[in-house]
Protein backbone atom coordinates (compact mmCIF):
# COMPACT_ATOMS: atom_id res chain seq x y z
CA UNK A 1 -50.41 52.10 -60.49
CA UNK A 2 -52.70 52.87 -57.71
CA UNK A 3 -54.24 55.82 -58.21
CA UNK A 4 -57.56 56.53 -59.32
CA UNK A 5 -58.36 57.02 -63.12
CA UNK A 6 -54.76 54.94 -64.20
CA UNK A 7 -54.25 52.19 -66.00
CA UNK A 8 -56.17 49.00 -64.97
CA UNK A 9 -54.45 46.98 -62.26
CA UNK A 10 -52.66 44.21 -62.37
CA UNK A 11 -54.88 41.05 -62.31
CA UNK A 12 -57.27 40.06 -64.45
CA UNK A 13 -61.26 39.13 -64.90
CA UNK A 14 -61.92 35.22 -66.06
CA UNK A 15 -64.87 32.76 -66.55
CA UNK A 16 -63.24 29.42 -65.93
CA UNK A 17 -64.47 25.73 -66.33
CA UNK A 18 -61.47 24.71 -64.37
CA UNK A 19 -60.69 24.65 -60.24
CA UNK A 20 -59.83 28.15 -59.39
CA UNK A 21 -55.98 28.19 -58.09
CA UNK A 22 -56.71 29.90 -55.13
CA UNK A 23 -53.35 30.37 -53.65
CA UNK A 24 -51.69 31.02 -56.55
CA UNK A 25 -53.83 33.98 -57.72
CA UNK A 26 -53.40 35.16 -53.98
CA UNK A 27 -49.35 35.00 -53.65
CA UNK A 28 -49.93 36.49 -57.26
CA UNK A 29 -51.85 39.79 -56.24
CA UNK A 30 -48.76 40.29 -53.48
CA UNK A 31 -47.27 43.42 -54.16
CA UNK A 32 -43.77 45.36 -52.22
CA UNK A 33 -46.49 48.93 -52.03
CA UNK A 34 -49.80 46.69 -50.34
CA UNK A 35 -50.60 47.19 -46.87
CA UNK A 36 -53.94 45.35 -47.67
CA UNK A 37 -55.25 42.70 -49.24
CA UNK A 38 -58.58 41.53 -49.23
CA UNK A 39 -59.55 37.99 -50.27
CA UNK A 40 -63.09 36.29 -51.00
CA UNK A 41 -63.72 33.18 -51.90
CA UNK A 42 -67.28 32.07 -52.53
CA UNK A 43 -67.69 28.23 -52.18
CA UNK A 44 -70.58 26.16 -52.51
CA UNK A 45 -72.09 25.67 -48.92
CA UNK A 46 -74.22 22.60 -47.48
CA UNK A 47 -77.50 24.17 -47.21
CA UNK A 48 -79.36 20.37 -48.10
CA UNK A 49 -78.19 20.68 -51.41
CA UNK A 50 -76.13 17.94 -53.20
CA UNK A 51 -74.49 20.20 -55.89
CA UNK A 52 -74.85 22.72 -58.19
CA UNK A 53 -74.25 23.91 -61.61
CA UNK A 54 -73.64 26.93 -62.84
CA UNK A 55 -74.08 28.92 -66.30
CA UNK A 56 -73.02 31.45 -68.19
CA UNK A 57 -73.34 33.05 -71.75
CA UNK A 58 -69.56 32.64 -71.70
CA UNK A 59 -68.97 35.94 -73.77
CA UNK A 60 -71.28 37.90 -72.40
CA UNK A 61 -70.38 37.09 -68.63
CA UNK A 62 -66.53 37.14 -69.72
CA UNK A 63 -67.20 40.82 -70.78
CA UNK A 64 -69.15 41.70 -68.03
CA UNK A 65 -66.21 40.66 -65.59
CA UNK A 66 -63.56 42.73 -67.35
CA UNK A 67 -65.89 45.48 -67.66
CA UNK A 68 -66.49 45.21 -63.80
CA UNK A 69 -62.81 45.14 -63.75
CA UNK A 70 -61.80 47.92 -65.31
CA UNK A 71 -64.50 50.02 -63.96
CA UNK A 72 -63.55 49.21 -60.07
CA UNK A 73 -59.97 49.12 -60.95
CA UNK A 74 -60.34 52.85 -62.13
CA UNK A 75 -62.28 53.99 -59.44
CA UNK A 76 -60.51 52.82 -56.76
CA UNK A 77 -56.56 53.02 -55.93
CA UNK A 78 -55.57 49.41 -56.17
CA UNK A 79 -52.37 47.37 -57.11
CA UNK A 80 -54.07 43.96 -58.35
CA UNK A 81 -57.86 42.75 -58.51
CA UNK A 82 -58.37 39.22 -59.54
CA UNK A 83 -62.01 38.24 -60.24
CA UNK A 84 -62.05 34.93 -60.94
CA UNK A 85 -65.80 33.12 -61.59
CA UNK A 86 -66.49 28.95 -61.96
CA UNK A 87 -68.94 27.67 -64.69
CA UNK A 88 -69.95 23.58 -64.79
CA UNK A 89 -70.71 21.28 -62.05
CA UNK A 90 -69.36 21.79 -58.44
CA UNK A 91 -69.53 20.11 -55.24
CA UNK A 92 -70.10 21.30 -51.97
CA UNK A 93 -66.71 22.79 -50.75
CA UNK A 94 -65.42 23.66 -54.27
CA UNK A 95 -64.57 27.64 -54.73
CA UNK A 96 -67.30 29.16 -57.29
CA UNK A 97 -65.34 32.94 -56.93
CA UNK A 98 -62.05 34.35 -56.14
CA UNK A 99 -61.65 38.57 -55.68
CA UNK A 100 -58.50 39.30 -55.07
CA UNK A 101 -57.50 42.95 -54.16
CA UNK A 102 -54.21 44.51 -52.99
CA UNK A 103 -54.10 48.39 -52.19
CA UNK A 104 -51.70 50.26 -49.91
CA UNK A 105 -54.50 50.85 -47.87
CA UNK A 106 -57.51 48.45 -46.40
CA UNK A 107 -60.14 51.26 -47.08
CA UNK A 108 -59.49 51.09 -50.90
CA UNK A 109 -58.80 47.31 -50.73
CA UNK A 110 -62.10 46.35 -48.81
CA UNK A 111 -64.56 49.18 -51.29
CA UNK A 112 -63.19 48.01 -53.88
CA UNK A 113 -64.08 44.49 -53.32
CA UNK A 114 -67.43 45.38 -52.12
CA UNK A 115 -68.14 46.92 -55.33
CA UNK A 116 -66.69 44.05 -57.77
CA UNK A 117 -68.95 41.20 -55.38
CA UNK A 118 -71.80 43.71 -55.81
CA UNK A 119 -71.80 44.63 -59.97
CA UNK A 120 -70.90 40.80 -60.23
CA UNK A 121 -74.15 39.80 -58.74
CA UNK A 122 -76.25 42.71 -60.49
CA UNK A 123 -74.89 42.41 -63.89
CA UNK A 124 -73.06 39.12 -64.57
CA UNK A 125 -74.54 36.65 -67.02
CA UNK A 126 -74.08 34.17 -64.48
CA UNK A 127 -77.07 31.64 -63.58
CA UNK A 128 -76.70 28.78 -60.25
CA UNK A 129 -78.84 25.44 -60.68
CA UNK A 130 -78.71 23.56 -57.25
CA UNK A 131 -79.40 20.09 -57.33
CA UNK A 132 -81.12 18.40 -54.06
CA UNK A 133 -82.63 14.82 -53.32
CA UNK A 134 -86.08 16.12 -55.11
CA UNK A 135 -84.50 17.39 -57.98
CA UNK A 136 -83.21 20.69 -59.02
CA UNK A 137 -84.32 24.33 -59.10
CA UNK A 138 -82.60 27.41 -60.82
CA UNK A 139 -81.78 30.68 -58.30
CA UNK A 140 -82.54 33.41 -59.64
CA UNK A 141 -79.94 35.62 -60.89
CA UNK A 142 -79.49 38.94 -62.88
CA UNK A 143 -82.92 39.73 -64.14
CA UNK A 144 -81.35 41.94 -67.41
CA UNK A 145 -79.66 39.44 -68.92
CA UNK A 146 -82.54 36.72 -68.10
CA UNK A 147 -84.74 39.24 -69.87
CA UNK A 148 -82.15 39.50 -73.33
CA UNK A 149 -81.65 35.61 -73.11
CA UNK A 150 -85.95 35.23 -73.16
CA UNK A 151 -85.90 37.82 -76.16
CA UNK A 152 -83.24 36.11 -77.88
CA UNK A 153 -84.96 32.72 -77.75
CA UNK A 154 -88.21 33.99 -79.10
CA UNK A 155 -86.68 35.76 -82.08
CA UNK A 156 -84.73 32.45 -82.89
């Protein structure tokens, strides 16, 4: 593995009600041929916010993820990419993503995060609700699938 147009790497792309295990997933993506690694963990930050939930159509954001997967882990010459996103109820501090890649190289390793973070955020069925003292507002997230979910309610 590592090469361009191979097999998927190693690692895996997962919606997850449960507390990411961060350093697992990182000791996991260690491989004897990486001379990079790049990690990214997006938490929920104190921005005068109390908490904040977030949603997913669970199969269609699960599909998205492996389809980001597979796409970034063909493009780009890397040993193991973990993308690993929270659904439900978190607290400020908790971990809402994990992207994990190892590549022999930090060029590859650091692209190919870039592009996972960036097709997560434009395509990902993924919604954040944050919850403040006056009550709680949704942020607005990808605009495609809020656009199928609208059409999907009104031919219900």
């Amino acid at each position: 593995m590592g090469t361009p147009g191979e097999t998927p790497p190693r690692g895996r792309a997962v919606i997850t009600k449960e507390p990411i295990e961060v350093d697992r997933l990182i000791m996991g993506a260690h491989n004897p041929n990486s001379g990079a690694m790049v990690t990214f963990l997006g938490i929920v930050r104190d921005d005068g916010i109390l908490s904040i939930e977030v949603e997913a159509f669970e199969d269609v954001a699960q599909r998205d993820l492996e389809e980001i997967h597979e796409l970034v882990g063909r493009k780009y010459p890397v040993h193991c990419l973990e993308i690993i996103h929270r659904t439900g109820q978190l607290a400020i501090g908790e971990t809402i993503l994990l992207i994990v890649v190892s590549s022999s190289h930090r060029k590859e390793a650091f692209s190919a995060f870039k592009e996972a973070l960036e097709a997560i955020k434009a395509r990902a069925a993924i919604w954040k609700k944050e919850y403040t003292a006056d009550g709680g507002r949704w942020i607005k997230g990808n605009l495609a699938h809020e656009q199928q979910a609208t059409r999907e309610e009104v031919d219900s």
